[in-house]
N, C-alpha and C. Protein backbone atom coordinates (compact mmCIF):
# COMPACT_ATOMS: atom_id res chain seq x y z
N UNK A 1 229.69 -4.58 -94.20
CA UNK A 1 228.80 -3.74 -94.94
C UNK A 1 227.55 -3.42 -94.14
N UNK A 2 227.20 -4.02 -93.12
CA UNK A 2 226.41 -4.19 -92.37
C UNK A 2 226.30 -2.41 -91.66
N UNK A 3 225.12 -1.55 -91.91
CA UNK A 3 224.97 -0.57 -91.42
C UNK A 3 223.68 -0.53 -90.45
N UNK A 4 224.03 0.59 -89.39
CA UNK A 4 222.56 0.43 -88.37
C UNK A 4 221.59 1.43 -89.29
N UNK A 5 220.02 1.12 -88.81
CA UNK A 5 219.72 2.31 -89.50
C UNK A 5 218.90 3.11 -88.54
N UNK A 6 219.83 3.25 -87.68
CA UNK A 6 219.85 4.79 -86.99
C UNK A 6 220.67 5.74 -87.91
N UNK A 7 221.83 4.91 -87.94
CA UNK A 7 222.62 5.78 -89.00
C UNK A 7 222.38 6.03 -90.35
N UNK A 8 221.81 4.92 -91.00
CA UNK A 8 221.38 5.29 -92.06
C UNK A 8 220.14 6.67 -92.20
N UNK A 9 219.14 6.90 -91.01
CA UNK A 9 218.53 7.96 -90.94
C UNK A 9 219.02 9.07 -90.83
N UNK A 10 220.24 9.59 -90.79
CA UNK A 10 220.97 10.73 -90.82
C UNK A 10 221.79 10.75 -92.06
N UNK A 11 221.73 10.21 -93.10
CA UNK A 11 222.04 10.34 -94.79
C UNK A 11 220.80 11.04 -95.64
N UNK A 12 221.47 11.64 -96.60
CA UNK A 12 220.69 12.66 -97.20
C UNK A 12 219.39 11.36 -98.26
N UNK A 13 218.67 11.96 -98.60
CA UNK A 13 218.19 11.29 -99.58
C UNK A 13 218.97 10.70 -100.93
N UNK A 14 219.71 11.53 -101.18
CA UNK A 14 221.19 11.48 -101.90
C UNK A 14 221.93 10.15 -101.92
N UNK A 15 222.15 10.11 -100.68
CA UNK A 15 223.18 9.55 -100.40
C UNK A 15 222.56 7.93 -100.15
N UNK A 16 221.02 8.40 -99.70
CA UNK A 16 220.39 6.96 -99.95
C UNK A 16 220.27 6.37 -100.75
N UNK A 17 220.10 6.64 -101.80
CA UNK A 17 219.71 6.67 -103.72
C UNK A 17 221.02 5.82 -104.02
N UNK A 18 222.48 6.63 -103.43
CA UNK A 18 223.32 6.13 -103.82
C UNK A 18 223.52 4.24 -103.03
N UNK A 19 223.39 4.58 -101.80
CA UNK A 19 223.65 3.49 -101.23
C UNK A 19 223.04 2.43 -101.59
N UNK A 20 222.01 2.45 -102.44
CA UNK A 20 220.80 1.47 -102.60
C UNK A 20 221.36 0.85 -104.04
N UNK A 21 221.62 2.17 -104.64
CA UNK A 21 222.41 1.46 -106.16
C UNK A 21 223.85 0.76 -106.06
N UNK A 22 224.36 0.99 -105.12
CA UNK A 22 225.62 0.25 -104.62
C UNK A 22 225.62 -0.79 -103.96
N UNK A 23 224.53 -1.02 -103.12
CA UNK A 23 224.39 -2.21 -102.72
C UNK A 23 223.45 -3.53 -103.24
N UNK A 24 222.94 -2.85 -104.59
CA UNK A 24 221.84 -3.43 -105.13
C UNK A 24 222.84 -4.41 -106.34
N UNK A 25 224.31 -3.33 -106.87
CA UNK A 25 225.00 -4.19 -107.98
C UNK A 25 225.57 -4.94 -107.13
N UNK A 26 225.81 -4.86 -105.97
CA UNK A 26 226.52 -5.73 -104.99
C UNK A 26 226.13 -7.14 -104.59
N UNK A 27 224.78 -7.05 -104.49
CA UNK A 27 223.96 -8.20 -104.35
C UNK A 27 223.63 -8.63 -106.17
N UNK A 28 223.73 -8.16 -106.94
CA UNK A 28 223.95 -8.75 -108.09
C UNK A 28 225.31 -9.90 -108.44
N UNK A 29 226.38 -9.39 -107.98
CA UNK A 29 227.73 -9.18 -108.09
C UNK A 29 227.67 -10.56 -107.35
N UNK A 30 227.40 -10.96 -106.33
CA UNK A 30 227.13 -12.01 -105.29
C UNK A 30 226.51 -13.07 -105.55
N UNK A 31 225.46 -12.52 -106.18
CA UNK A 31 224.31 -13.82 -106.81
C UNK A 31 224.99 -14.35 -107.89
N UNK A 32 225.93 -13.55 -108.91
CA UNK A 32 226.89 -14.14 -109.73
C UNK A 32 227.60 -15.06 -109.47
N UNK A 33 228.97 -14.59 -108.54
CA UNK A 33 229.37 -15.43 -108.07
C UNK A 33 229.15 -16.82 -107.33
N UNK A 34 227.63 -16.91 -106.58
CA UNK A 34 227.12 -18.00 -106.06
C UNK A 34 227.02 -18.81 -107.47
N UNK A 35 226.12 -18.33 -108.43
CA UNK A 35 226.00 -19.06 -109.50
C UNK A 35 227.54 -20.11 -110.01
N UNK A 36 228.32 -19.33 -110.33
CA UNK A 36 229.48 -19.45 -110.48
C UNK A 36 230.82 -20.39 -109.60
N UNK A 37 229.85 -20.28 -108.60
CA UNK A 37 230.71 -21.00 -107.31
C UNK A 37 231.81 -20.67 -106.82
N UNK A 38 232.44 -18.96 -106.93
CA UNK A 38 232.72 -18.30 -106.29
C UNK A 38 232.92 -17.76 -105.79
N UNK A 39 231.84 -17.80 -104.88
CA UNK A 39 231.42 -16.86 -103.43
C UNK A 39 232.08 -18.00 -102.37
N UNK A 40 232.53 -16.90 -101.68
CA UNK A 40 233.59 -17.43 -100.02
C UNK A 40 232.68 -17.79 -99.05
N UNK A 41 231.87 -16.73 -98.98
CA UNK A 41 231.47 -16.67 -97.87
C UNK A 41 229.61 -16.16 -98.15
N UNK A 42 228.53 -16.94 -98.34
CA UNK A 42 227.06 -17.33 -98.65
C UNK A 42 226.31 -16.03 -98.00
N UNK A 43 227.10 -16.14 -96.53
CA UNK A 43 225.87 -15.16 -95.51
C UNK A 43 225.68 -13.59 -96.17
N UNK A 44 227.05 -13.39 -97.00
CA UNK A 44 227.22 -11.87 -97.21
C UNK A 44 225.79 -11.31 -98.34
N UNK A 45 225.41 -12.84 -99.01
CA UNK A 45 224.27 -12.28 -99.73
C UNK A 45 223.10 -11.74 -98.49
N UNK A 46 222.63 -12.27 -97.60
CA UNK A 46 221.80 -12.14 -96.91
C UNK A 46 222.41 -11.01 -95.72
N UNK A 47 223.10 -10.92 -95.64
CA UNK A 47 223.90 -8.88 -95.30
C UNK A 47 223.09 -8.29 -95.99
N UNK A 48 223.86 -8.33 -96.84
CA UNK A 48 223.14 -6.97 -98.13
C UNK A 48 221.51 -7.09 -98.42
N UNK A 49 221.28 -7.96 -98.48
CA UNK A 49 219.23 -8.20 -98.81
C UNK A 49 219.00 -7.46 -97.72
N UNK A 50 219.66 -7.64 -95.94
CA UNK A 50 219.20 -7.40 -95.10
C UNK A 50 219.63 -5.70 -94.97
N UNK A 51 220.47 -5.33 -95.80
CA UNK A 51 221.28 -3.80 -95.33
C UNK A 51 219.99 -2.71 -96.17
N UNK A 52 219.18 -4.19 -97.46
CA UNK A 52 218.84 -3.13 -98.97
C UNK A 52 217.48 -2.99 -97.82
N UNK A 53 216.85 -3.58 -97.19
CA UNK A 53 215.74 -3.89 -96.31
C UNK A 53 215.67 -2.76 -95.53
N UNK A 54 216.97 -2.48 -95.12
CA UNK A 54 216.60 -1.72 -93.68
C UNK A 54 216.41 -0.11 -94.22
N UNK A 55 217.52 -0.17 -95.33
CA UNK A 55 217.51 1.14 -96.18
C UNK A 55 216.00 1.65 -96.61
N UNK A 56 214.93 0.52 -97.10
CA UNK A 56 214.57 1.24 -97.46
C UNK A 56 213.12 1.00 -96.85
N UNK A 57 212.98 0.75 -95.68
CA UNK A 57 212.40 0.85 -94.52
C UNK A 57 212.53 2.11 -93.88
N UNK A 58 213.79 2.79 -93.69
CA UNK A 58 214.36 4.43 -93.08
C UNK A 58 213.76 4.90 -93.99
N UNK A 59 213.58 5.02 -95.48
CA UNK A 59 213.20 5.33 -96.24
C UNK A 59 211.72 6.05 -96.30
N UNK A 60 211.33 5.00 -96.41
CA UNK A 60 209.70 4.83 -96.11
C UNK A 60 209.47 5.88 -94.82
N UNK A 61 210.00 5.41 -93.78
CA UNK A 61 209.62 5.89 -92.61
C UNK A 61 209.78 7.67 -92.54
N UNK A 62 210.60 7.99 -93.54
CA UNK A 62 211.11 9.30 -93.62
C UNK A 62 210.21 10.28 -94.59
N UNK A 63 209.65 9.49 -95.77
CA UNK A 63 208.96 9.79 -96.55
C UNK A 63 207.55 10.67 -95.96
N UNK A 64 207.30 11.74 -96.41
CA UNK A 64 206.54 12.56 -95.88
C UNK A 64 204.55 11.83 -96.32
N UNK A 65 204.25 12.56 -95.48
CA UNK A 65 202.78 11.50 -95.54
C UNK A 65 201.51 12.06 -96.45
């Protein structure tokens, strides 16, 4: 899930909006499962914190002044 955000700077605002709400139930979805004690694999929460981070850092940076 891990995206650069070079690339993420060439997505529409659109498509950012979307990515942010998709990766935001995702990291919900995760924190569940940790609760739950069925998450495989721990690091993937800290992917996504780190993917929602970078998103909206491009974000920011894009945002007119």
């Amino acid at each position: 899930m891990t995206t650069k955000a070079t690339a993420m700077r060439e997505w529409t605002p659109e498509e950012c909006a979307a990515k942010e709400r998709e990766w935001t139930q995702a990291l919900f979805t995760l924190r569940l499962q940790k609760s739950t004690g069925q998450l495989e694999n721990p690091m993937k929460i800290a992917e996504v914190r780190r993917d929602i981070a970078w998103l909206k850092t491009v974000a920011r940076q894009a945002a007119p002044k």
